[in-house]
Protein backbone atom coordinates (compact mmCIF):
# COMPACT_ATOMS: atom_id res chain seq x y z
CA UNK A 1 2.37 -25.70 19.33
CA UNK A 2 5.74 -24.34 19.42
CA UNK A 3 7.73 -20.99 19.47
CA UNK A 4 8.70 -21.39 16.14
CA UNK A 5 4.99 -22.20 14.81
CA UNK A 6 3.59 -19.30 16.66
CA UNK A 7 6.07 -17.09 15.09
CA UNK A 8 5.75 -18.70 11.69
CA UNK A 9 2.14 -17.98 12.10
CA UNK A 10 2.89 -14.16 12.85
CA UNK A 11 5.11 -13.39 10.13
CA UNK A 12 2.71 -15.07 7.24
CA UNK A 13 -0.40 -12.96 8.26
CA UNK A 14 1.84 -10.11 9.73
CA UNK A 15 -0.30 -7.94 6.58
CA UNK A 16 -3.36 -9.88 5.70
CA UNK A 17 -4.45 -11.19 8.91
CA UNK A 18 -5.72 -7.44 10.20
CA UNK A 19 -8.60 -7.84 8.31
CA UNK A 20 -9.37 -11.61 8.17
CA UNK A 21 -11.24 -13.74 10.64
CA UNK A 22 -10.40 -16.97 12.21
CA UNK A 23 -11.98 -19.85 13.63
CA UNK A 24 -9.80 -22.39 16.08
CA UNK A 25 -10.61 -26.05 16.52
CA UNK A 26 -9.17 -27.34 19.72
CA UNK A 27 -7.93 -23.70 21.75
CA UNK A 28 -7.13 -26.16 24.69
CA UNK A 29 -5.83 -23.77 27.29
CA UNK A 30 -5.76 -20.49 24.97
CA UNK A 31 -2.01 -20.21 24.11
CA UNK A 32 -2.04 -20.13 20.32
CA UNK A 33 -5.75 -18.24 20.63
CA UNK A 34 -3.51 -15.90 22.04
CA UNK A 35 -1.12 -15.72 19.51
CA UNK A 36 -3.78 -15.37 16.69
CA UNK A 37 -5.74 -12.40 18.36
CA UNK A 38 -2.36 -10.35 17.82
CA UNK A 39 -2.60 -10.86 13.90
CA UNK A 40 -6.43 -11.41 13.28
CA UNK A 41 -9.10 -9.24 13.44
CA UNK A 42 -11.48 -11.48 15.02
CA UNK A 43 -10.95 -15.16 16.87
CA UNK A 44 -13.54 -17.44 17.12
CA UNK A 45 -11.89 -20.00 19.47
CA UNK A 46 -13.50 -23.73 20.41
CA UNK A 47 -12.85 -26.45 22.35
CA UNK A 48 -14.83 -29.21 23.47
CA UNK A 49 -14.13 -29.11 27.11
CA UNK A 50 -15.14 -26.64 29.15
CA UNK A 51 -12.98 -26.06 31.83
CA UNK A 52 -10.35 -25.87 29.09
CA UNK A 53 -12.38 -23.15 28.12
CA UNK A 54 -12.64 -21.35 31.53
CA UNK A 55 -8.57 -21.73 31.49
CA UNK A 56 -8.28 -20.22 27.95
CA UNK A 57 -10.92 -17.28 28.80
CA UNK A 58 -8.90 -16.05 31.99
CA UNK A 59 -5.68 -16.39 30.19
CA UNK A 60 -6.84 -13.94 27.24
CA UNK A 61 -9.34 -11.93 29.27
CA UNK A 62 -7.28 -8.91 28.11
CA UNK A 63 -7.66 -10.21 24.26
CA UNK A 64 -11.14 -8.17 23.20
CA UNK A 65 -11.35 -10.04 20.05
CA UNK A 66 -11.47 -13.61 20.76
CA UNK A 67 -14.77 -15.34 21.39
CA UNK A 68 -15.14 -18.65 23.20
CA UNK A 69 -17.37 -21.50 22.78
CA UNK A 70 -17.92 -24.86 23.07
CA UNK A 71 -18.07 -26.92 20.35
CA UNK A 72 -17.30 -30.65 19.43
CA UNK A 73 -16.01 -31.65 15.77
CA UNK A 74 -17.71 -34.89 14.66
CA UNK A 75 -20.54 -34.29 17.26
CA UNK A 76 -21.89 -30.66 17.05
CA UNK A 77 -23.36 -29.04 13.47
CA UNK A 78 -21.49 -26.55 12.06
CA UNK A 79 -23.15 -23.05 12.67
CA UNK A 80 -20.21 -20.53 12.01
CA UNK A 81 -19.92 -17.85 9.53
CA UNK A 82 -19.24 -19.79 6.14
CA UNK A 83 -17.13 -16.17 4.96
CA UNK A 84 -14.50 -17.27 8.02
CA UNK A 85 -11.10 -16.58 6.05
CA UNK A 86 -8.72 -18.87 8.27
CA UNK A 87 -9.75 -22.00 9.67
CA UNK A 88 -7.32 -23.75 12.53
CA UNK A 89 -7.60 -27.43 12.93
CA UNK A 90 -6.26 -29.12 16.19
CA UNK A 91 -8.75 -31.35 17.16
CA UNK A 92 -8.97 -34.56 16.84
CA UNK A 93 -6.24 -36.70 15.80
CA UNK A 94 -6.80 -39.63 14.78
CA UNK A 95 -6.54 -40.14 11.02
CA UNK A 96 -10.23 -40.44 10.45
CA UNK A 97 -11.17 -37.93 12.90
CA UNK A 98 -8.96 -35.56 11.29
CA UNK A 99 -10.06 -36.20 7.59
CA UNK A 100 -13.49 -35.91 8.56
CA UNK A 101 -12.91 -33.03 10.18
CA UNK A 102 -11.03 -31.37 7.50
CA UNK A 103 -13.55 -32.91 4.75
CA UNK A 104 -16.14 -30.85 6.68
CA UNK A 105 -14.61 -27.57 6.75
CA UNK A 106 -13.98 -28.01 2.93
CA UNK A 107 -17.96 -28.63 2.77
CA UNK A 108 -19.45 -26.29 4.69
CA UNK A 109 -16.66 -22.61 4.85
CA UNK A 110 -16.42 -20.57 1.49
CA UNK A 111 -12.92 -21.62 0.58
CA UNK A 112 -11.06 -20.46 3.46
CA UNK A 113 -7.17 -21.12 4.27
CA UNK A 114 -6.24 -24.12 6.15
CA UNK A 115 -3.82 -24.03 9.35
CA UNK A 116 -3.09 -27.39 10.78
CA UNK A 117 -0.83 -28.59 13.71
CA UNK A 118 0.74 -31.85 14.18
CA UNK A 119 2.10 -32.53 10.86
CA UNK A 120 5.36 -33.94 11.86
CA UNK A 121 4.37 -36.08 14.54
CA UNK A 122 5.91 -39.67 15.37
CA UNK A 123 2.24 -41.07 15.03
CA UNK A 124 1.46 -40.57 11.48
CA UNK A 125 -2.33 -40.22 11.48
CA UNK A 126 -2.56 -36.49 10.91
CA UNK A 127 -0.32 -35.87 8.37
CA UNK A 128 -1.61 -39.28 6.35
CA UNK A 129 -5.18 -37.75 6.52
CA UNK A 130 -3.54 -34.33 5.22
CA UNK A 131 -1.52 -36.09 2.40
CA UNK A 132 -4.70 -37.87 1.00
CA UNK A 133 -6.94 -34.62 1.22
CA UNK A 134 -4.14 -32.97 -0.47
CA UNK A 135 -3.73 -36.16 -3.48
CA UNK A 136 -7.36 -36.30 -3.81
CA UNK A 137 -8.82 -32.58 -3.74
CA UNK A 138 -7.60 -29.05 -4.97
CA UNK A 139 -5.88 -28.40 -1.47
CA UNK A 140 -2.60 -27.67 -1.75
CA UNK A 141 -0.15 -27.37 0.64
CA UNK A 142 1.32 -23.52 0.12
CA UNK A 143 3.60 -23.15 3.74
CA UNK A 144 4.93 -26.13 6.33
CA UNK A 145 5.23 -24.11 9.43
CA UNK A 146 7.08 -24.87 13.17
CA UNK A 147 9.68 -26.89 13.83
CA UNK A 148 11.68 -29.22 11.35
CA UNK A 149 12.30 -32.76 11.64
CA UNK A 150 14.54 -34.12 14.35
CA UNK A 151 13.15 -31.20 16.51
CA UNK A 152 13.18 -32.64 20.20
CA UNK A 153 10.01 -31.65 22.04
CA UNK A 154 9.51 -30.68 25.85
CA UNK A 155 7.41 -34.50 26.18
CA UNK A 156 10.64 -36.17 24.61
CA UNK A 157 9.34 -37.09 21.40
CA UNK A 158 10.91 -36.17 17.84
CA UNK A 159 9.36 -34.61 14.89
CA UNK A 160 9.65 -36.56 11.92
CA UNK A 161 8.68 -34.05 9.55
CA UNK A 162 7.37 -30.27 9.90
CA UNK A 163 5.03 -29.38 13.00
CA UNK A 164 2.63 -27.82 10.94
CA UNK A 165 0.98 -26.96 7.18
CA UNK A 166 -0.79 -23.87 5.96
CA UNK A 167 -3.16 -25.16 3.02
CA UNK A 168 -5.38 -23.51 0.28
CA UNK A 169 -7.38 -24.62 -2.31
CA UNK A 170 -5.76 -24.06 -5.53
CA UNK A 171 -7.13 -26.01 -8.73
CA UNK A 172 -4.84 -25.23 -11.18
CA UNK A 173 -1.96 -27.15 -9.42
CA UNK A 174 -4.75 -29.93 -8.96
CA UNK A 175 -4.26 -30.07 -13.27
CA UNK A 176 -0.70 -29.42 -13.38
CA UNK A 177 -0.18 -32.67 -11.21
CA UNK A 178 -1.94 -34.98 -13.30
CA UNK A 179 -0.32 -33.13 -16.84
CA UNK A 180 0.67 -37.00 -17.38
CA UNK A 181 -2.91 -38.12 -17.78
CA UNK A 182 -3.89 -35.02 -20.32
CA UNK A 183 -5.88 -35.31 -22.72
CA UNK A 184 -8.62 -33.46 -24.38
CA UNK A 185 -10.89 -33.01 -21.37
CA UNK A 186 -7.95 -32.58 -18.66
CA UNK A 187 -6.08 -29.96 -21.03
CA UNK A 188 -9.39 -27.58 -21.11
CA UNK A 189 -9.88 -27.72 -17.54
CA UNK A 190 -6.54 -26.71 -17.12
CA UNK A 191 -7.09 -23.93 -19.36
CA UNK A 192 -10.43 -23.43 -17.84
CA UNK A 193 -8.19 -22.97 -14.04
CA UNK A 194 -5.37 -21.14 -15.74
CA UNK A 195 -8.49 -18.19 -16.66
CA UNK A 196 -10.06 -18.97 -13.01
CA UNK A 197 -6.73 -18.57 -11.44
CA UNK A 198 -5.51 -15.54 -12.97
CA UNK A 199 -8.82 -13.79 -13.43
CA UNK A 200 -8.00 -10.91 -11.40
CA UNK A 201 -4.76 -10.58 -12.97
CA UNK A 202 -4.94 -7.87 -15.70
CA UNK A 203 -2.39 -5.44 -13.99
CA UNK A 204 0.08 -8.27 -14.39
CA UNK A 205 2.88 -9.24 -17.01
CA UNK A 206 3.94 -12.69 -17.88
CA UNK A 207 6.60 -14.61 -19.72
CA UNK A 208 5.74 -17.18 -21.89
CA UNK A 209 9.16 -19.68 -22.49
């Protein structure tokens, strides 16, 4: 990940992310692990190699709350905490490996937020598998992160679109964006998510045009 992506990262959980856990796919060598244990209040970073695990443990040995383990997506069951807030996904990459993977966080965690890397690479796979999550589910995209398109990397390549997406499920945009197919049933879920949505919203004033 880049600079820019690790800062992006800092700013939007500057506040919340002091009391929110995460869980990395993919820590590789540590770096972003790094960069999350200075926002979160507690890392759970995996990877499925192991001496890139003995790399990412003496590079944050001064980090107290990351945790390291091994773990494979699309081999190993899931046995995290289901109430993880932030989930990080930079494993595999190859479009069905990465809507598998993301299908299974969806299944398993307790609607948690979505960080994923490698939206804006040349090789499409990623960010297809994030599109059709995104057209067929409530997951919305609600932040692209990192670099912009026609950002030149250190391995020569050039983004293509953003290097990363912050997603969240969020139903009521999942009715808004099919408000041309309403019709009785459609227009009281949407009413139905518009309650959902704002149900914790008493305090609150709104304009109705």
């Amino acid at each position: 990940t880049s600079r820019k992506f690790k800062t992006d990262i800092l700013n939007y959980f500057n506040e919340s992310g002091k009391n929110m856990s995460l869980l990395e796919f993919g820590c590789c060598h540590g770096d972003t692990s790094k960069i999350f244990s200075k926002v979160f209040k507690k890392v759970q970073a995996t990877d499925w190699k192991e001496s890139n695990l003995n790399i990412a443990r003496d590079k944050c040995k001064t980090h107290s709350n990351i945790e390291f383990s091994r773990f494979q997506t699309g081999e190993d069951k899931f046995h995290f905490n289901q109430d993880t807030d932030v989930i990080f996904i930079d494993s595999r990459h190859s479009y069905e490996g990465c809507l598998q993977d993301i299908k299974s966080v969806l299944n398993y965690f307790n609607d948690p937020i979505i960080v994923m890397d490698d939206y804006g690479t040349p090789v499409n796979d990623v960010r297809k598998a994030i599109d059709e999550i995104v057209d067929t589910t409530d997951l919305e995209i609600i932040k692209y992160i990192g670099e912009k398109p026609g950002y030149v990397t250190k391995s020569g390549w050039t983004m293509n679109d953003r290097e990363g997406v912050i997603l969240k499920k969020l139903p009521i945009l999942n009715s808004v964006r099919h408000k041309d197919k309403f019709n009785e049933s459609t227009t009281r879920k949407y009413k139905k998510d518009l309650i959902n949505y704002f149900s914790d919203s008493k305090d609150k004033t709104v304009i109705e045009f």
